[in-house]
Protein backbone atom coordinates (compact mmCIF):
# COMPACT_ATOMS: atom_id res chain seq x y z
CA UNK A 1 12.28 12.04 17.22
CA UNK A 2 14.82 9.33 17.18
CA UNK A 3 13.50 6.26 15.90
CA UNK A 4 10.87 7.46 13.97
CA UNK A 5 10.78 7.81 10.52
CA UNK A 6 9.39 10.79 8.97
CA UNK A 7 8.32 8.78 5.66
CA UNK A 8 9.49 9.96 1.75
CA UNK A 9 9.32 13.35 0.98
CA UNK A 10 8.24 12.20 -2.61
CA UNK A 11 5.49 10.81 -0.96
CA UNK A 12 4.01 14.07 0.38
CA UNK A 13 1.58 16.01 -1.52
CA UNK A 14 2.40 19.06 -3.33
CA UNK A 15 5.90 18.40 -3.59
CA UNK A 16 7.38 18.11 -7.22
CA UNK A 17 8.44 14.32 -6.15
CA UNK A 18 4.75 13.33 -5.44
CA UNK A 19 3.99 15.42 -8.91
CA UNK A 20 6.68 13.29 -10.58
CA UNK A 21 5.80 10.14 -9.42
CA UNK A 22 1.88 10.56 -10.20
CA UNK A 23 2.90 11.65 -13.87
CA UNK A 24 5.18 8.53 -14.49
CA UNK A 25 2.89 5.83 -12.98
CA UNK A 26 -0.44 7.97 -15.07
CA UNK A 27 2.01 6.66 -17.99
CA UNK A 28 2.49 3.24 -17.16
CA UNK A 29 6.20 4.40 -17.14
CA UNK A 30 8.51 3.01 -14.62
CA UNK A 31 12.29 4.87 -13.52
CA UNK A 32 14.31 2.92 -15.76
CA UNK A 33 11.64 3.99 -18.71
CA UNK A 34 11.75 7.29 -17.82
CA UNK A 35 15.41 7.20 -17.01
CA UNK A 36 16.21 6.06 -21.26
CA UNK A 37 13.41 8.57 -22.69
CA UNK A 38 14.96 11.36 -20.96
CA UNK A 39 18.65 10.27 -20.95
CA UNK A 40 19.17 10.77 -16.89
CA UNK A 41 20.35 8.20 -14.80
CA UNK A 42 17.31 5.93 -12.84
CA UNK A 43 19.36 7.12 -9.56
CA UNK A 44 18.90 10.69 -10.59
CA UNK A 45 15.42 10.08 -11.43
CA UNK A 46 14.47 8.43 -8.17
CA UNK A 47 16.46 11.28 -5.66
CA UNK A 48 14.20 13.95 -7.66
CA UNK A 49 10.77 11.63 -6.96
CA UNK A 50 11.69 11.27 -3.03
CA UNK A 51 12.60 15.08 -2.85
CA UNK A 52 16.41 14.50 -2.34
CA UNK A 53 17.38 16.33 -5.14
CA UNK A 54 15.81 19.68 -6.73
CA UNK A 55 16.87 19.33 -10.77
CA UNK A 56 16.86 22.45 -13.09
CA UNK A 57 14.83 23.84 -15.21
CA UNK A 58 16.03 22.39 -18.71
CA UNK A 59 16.31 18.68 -16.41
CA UNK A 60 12.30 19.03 -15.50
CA UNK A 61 11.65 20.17 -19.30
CA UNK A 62 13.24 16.82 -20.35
CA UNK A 63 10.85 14.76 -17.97
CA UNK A 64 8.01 16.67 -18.86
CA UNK A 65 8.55 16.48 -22.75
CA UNK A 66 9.40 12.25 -21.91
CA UNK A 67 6.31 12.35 -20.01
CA UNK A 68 4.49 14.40 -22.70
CA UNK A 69 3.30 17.20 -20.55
CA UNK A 70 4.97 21.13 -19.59
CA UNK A 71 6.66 21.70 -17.15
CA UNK A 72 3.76 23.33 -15.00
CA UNK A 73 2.23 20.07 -14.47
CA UNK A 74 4.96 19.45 -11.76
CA UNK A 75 3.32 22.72 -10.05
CA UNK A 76 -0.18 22.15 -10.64
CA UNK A 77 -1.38 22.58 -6.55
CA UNK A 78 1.38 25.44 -5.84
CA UNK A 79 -0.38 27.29 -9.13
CA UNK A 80 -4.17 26.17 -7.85
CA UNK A 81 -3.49 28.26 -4.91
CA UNK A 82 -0.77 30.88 -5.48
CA UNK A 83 -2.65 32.36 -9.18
CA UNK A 84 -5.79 32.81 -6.71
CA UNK A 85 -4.03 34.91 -4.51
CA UNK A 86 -2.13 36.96 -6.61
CA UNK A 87 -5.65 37.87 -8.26
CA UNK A 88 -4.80 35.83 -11.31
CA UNK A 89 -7.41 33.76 -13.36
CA UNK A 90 -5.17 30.82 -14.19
CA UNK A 91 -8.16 28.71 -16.11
């Protein structure tokens, strides 16, 4: 597939990029906001967004708590379908 590109992985749905980058734009917040709330760098930020980088668990509890949500928020379609199928009522 040389030549063509494959698009951002942050972009894709699902992933906890796209999940990231819905959360911060629902909050008018840009990187650099979001980058001095949670004390990360804006480069950080932005590799986790476009799916280059996976963070932690305590790094996505300080995005969520700057973004004033949980952390599950980040998972909200992998939980839609997975509780479901485990036979768990997650509402």
């Amino acid at each position: 597939m040389a030549g063509k590109s494959r698009g951002n992985a942050g972009d894709r749905p699902g992933t906890l990029g796209a999940h990231l980058k819905v959360l911060r734009a629902a909050r008018g917040m840009t990187l650099d906001s979001l980058a001095a709330a949670t004390g990360l760098t804006k480069s950080y930020l932005s590799k986790i967004q476009n799916s280059h980088k996976l963070p932690p668990i305590a790094t996505l509890s300080r995005i969520a708590q700057a973004l004033g949500t949980g952390i599950g928020s980040f998972f909200g379609d992998i939980l839609d379908f997975a509780l479901p199928a485990l036979g768990i009522d997650g509402r």
